[in-house]
PDB file of N, CA and C in Angstrom:
ATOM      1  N   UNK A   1       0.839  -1.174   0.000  1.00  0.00           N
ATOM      2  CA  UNK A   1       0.000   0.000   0.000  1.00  0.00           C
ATOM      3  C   UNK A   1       0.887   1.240   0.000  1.00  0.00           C
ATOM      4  N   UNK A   2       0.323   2.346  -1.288  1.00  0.00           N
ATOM      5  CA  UNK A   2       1.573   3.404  -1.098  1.00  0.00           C
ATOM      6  C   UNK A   2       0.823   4.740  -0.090  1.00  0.00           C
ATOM      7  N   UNK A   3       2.030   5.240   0.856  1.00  0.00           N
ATOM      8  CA  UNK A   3       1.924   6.132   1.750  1.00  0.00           C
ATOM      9  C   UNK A   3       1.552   7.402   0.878  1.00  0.00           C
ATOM     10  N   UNK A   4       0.905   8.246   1.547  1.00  0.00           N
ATOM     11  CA  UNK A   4       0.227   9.624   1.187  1.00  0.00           C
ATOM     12  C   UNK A   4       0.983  10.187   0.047  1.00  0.00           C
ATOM     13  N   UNK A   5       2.568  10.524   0.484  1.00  0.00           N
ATOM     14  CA  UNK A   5       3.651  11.197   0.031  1.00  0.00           C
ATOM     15  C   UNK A   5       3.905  10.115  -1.333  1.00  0.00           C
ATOM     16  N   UNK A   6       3.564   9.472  -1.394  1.00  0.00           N
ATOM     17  CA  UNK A   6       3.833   8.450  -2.213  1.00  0.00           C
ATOM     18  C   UNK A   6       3.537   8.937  -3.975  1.00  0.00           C
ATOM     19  N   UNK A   7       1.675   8.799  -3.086  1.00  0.00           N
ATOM     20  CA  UNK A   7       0.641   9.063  -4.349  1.00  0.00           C
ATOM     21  C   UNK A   7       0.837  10.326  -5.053  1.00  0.00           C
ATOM     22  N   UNK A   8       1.357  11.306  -3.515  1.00  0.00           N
ATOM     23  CA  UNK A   8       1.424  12.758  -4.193  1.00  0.00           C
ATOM     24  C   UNK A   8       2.155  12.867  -5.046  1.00  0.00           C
ATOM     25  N   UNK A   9       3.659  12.281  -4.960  1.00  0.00           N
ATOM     26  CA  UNK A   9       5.122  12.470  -5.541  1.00  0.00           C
ATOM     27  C   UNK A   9       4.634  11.649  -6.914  1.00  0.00           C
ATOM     28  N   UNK A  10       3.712  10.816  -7.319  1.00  0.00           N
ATOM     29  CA  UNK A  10       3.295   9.815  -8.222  1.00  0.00           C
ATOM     30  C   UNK A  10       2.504  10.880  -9.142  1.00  0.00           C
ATOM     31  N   UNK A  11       1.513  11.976  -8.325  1.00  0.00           N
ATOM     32  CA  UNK A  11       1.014  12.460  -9.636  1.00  0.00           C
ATOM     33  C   UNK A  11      -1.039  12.285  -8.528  1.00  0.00           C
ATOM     34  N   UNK A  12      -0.858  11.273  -8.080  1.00  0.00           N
ATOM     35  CA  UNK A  12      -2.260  10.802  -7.646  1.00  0.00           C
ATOM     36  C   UNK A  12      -3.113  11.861  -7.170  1.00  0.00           C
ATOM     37  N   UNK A  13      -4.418  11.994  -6.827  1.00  0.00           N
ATOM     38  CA  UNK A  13      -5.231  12.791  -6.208  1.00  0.00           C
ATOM     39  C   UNK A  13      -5.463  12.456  -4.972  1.00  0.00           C
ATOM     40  N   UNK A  14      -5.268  13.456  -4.085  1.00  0.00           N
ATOM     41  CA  UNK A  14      -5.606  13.067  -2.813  1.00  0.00           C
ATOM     42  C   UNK A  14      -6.576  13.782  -2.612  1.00  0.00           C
ATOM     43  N   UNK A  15      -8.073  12.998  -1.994  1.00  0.00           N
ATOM     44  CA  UNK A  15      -9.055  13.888  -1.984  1.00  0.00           C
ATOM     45  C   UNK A  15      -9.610  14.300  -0.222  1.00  0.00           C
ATOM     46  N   UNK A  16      -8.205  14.450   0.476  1.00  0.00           N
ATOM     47  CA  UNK A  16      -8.889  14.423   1.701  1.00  0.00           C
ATOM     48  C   UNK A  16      -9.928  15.692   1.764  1.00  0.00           C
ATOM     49  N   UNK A  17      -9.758  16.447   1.389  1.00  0.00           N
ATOM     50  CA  UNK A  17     -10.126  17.893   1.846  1.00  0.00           C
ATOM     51  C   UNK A  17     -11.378  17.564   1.165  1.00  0.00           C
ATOM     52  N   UNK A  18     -12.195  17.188  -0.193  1.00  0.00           N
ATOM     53  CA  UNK A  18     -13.105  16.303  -0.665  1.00  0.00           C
ATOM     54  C   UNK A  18     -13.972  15.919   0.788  1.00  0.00           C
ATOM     55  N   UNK A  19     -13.295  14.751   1.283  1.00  0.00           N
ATOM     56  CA  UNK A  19     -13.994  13.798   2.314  1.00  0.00           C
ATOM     57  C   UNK A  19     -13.894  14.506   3.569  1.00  0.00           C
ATOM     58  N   UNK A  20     -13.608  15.643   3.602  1.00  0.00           N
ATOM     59  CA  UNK A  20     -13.366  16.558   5.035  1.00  0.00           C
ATOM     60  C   UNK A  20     -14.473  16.765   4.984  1.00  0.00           C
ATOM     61  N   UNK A  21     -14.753  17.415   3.406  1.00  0.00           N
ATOM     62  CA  UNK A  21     -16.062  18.476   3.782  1.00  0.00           C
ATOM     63  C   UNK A  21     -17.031  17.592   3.466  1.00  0.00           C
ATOM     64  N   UNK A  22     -17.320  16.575   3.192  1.00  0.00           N
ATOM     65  CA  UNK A  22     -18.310  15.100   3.038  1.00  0.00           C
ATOM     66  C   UNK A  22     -18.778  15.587   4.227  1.00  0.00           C
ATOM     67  N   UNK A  23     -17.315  14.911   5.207  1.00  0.00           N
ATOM     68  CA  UNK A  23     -17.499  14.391   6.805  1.00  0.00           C
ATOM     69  C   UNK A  23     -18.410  15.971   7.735  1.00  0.00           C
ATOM     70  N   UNK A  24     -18.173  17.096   6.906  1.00  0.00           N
ATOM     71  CA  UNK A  24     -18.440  18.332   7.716  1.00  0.00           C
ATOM     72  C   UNK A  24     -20.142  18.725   7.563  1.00  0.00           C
ATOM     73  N   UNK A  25     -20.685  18.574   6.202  1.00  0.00           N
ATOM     74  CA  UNK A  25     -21.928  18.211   5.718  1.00  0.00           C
ATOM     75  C   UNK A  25     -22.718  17.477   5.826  1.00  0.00           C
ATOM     76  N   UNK A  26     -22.447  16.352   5.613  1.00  0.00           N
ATOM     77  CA  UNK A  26     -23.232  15.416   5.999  1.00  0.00           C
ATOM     78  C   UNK A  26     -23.147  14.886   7.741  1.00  0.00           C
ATOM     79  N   UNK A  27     -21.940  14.980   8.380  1.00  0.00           N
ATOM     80  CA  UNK A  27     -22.275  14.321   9.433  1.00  0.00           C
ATOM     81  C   UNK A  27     -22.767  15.870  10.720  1.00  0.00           C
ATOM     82  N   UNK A  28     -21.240  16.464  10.946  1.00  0.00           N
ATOM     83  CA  UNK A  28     -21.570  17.631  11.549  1.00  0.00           C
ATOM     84  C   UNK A  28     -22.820  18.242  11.232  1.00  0.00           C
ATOM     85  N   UNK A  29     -22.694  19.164  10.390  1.00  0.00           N
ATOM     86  CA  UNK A  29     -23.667  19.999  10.109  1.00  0.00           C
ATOM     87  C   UNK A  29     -25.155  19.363  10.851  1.00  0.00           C
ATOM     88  N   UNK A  30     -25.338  18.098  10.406  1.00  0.00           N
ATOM     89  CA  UNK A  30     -26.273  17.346  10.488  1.00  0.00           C
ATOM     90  C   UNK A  30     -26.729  16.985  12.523  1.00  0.00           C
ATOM     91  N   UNK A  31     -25.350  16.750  12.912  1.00  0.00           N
ATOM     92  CA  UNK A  31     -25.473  15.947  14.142  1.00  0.00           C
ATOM     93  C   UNK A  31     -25.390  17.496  14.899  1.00  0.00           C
ATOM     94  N   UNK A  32     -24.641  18.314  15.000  1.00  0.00           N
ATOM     95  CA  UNK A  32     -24.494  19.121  15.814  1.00  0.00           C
ATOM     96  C   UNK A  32     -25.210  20.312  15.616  1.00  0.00           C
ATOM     97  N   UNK A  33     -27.186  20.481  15.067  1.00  0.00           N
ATOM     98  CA  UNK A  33     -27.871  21.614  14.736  1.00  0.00           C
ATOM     99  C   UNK A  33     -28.122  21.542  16.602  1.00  0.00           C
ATOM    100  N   UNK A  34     -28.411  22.825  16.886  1.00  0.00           N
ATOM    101  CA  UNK A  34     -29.106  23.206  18.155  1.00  0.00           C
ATOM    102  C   UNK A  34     -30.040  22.715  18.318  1.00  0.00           C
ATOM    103  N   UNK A  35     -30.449  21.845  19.257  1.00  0.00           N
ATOM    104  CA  UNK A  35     -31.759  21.054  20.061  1.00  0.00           C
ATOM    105  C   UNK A  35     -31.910  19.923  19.171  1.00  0.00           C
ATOM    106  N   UNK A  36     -30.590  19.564  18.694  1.00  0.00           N
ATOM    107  CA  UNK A  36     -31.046  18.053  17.591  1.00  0.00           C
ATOM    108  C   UNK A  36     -30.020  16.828  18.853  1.00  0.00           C
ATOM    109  N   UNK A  37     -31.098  16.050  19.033  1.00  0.00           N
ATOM    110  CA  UNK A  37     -30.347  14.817  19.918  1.00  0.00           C
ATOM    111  C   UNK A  37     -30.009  13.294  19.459  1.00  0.00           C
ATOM    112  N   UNK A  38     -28.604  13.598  19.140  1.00  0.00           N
ATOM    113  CA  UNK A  38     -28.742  12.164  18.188  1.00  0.00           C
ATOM    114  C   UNK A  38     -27.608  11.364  19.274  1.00  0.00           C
ATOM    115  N   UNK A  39     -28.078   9.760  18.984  1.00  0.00           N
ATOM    116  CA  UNK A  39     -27.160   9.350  19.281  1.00  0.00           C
ATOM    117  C   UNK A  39     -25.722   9.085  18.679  1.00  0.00           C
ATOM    118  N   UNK A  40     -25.043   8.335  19.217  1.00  0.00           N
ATOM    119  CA  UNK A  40     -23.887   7.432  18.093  1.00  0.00           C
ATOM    120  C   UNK A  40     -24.237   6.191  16.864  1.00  0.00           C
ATOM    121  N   UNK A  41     -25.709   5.385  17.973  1.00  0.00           N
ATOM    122  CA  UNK A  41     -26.055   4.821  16.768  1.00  0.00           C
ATOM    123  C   UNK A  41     -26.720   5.147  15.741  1.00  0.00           C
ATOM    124  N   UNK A  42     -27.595   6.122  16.348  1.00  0.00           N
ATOM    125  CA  UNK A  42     -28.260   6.690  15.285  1.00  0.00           C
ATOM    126  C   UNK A  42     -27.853   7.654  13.677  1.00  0.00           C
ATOM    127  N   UNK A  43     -26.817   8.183  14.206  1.00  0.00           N
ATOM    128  CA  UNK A  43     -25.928   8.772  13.624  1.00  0.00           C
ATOM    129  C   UNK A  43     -25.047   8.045  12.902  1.00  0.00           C
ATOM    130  N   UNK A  44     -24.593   7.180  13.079  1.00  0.00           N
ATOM    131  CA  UNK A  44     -24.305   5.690  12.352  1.00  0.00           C
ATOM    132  C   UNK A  44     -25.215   5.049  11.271  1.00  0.00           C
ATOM    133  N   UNK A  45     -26.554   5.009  11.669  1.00  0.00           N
ATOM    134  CA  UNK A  45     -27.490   4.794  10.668  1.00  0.00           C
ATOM    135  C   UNK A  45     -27.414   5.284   9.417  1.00  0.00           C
ATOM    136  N   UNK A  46     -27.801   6.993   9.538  1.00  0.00           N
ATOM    137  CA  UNK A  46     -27.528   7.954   9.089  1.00  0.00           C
ATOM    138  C   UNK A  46     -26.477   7.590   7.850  1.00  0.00           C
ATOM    139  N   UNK A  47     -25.266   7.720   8.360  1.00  0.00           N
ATOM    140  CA  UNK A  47     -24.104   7.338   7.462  1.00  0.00           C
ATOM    141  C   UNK A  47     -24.442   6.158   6.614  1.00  0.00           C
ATOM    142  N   UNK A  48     -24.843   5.136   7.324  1.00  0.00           N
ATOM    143  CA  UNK A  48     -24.541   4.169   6.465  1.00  0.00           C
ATOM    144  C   UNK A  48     -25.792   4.519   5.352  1.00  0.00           C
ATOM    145  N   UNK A  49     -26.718   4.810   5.381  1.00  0.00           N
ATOM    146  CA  UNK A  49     -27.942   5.045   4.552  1.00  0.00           C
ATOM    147  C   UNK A  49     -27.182   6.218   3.283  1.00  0.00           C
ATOM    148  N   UNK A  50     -26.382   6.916   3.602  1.00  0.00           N
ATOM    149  CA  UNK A  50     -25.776   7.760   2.760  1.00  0.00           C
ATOM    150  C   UNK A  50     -24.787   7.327   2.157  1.00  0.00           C
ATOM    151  N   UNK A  51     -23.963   6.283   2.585  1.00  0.00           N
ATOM    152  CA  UNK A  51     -23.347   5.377   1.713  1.00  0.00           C
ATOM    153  C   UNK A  51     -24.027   4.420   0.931  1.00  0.00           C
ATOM    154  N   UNK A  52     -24.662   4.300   0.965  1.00  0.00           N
ATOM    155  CA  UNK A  52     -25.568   3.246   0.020  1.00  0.00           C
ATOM    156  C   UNK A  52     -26.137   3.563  -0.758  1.00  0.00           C
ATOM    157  N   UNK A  53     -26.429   4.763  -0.400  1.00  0.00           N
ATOM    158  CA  UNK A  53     -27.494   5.686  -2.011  1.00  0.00           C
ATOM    159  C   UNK A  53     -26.252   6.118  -2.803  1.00  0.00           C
ATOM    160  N   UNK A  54     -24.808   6.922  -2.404  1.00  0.00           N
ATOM    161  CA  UNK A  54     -24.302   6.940  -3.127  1.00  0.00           C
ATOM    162  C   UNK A  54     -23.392   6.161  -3.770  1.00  0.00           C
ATOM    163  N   UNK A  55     -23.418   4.756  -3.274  1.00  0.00           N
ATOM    164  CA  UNK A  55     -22.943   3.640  -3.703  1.00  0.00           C
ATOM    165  C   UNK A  55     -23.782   3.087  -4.644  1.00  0.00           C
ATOM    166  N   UNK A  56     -25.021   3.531  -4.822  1.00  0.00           N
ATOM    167  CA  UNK A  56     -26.147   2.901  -5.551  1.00  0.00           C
ATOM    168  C   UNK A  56     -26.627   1.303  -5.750  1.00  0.00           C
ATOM    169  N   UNK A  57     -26.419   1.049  -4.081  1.00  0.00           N
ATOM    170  CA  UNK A  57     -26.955  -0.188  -3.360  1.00  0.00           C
ATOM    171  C   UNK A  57     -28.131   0.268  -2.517  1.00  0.00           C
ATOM    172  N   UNK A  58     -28.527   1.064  -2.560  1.00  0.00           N
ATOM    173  CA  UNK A  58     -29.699   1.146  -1.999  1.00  0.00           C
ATOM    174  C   UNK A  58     -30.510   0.105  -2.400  1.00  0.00           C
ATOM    175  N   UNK A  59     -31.487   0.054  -3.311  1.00  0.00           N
ATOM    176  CA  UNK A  59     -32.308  -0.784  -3.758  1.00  0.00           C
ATOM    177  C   UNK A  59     -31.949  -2.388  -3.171  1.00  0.00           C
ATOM    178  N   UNK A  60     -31.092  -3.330  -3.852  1.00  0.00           N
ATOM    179  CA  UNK A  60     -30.860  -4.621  -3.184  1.00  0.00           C
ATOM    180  C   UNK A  60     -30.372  -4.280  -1.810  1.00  0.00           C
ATOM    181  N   UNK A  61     -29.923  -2.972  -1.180  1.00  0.00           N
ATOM    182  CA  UNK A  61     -30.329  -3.412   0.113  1.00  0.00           C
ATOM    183  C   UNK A  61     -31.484  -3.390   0.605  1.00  0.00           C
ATOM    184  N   UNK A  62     -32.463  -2.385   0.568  1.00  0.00           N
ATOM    185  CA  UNK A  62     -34.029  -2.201   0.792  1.00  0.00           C
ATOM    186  C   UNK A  62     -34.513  -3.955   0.418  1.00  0.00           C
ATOM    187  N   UNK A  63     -34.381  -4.537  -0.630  1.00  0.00           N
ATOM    188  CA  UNK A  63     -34.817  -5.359  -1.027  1.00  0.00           C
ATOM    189  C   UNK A  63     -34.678  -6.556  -0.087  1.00  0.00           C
ATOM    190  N   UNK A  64     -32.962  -6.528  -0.103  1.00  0.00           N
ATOM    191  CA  UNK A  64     -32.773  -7.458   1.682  1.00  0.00           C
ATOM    192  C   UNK A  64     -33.514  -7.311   2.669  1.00  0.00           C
ATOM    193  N   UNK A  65     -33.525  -6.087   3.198  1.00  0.00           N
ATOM    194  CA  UNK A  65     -34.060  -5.862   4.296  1.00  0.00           C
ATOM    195  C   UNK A  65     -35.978  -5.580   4.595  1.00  0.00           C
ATOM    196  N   UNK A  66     -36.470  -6.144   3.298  1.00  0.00           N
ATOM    197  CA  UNK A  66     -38.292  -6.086   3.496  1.00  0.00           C
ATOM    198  C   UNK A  66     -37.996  -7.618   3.212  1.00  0.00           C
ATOM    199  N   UNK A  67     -37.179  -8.346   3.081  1.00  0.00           N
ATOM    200  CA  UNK A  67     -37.506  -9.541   2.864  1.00  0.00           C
ATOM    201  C   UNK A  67     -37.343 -10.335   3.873  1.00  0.00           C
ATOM    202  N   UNK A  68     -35.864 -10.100   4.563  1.00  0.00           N
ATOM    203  CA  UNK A  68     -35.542 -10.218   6.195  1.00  0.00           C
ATOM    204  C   UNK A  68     -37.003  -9.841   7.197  1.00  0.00           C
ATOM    205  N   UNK A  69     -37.501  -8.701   6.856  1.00  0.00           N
ATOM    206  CA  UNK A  69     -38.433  -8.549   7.923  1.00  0.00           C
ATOM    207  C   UNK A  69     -39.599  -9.354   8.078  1.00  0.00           C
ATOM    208  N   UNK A  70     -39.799  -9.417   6.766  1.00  0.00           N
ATOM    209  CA  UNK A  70     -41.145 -10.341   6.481  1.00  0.00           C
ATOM    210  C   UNK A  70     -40.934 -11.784   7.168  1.00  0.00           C
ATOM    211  N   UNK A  71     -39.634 -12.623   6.868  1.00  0.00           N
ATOM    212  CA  UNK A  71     -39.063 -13.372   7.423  1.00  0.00           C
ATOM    213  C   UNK A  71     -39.306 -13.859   8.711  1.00  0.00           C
ATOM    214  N   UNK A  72     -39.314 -12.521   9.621  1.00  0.00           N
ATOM    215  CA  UNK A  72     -39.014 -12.440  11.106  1.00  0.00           C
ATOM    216  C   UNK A  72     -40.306 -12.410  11.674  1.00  0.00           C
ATOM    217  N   UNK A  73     -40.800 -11.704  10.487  1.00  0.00           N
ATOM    218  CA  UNK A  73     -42.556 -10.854  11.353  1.00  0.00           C
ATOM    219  C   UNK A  73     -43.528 -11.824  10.672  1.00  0.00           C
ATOM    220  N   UNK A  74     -43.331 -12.954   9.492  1.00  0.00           N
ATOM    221  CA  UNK A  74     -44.639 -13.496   9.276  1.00  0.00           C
ATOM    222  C   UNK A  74     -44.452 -15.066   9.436  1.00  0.00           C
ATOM    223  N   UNK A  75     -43.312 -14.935   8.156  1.00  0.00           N
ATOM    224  CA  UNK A  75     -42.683 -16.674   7.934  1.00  0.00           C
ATOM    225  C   UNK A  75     -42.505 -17.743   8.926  1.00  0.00           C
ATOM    226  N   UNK A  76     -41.648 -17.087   9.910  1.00  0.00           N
ATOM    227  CA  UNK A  76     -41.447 -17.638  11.096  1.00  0.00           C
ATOM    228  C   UNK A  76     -42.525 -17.478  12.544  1.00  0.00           C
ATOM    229  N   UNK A  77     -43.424 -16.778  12.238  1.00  0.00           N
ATOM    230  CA  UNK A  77     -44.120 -17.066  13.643  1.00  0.00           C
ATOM    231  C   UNK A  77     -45.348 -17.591  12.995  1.00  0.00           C
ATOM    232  N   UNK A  78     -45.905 -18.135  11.880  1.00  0.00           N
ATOM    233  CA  UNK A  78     -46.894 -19.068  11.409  1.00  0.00           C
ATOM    234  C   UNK A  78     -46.363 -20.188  10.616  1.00  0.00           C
ATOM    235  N   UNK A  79     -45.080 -20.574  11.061  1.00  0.00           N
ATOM    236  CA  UNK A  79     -44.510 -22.009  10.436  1.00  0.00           C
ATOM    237  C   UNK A  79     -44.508 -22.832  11.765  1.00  0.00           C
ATOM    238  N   UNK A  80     -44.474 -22.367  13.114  1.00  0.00           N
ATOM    239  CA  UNK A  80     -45.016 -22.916  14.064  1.00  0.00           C
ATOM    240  C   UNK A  80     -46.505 -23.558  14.465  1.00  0.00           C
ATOM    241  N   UNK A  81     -46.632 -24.574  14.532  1.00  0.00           N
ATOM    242  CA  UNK A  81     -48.150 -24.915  14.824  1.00  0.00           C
ATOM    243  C   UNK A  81     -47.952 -25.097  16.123  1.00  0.00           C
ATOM    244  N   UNK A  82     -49.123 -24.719  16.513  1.00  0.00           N
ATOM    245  CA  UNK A  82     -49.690 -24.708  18.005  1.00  0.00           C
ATOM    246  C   UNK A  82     -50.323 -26.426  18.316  1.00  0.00           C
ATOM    247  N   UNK A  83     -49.906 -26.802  19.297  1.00  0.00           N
ATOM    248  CA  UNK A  83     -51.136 -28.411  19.744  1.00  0.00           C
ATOM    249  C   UNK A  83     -52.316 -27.628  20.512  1.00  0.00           C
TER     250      UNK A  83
END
């Protein structure tokens, strides 16, 4: 794996300042408005839901996750029979 100085001296783009202001927009801005109470996980959520749309996995994940639920909430508690 090449070090920072590496990529630079190579020519590469380093996009921290890019992912600074990602991290400053989307998370700050977001987590630290006046009278907004978020947690860590929640705020975690957050992120990951914003990686996925712009990963453009949203969809097969949504798709996982109504199928998982259904799973949990129908499949499995009427595959049990009662005596």
């Amino acid at each position: 794996m090449m070090l920072c100085g590496e990529l630079l001296a190579a020519g590469a783009p380093i996009a921290s300042g890019e992912i600074e202001g990602a991290r400053r927009h989307l998370i700050c801005d977001r987590v630290e408005v006046s009278g907004a109470r978020w947690s860590l996980q929640r705020a975690e959520a957050v992120m990951q839901l914003h990686a996925l749309v712009a990963n453009g996995d949203i969809e097969s994940n949504w798709q996982y996750h109504e199928l998982s639920e259904h799973e949990r909430n129908h499949d499995l508690r009427y595959s049990v029979r009662q005596a």
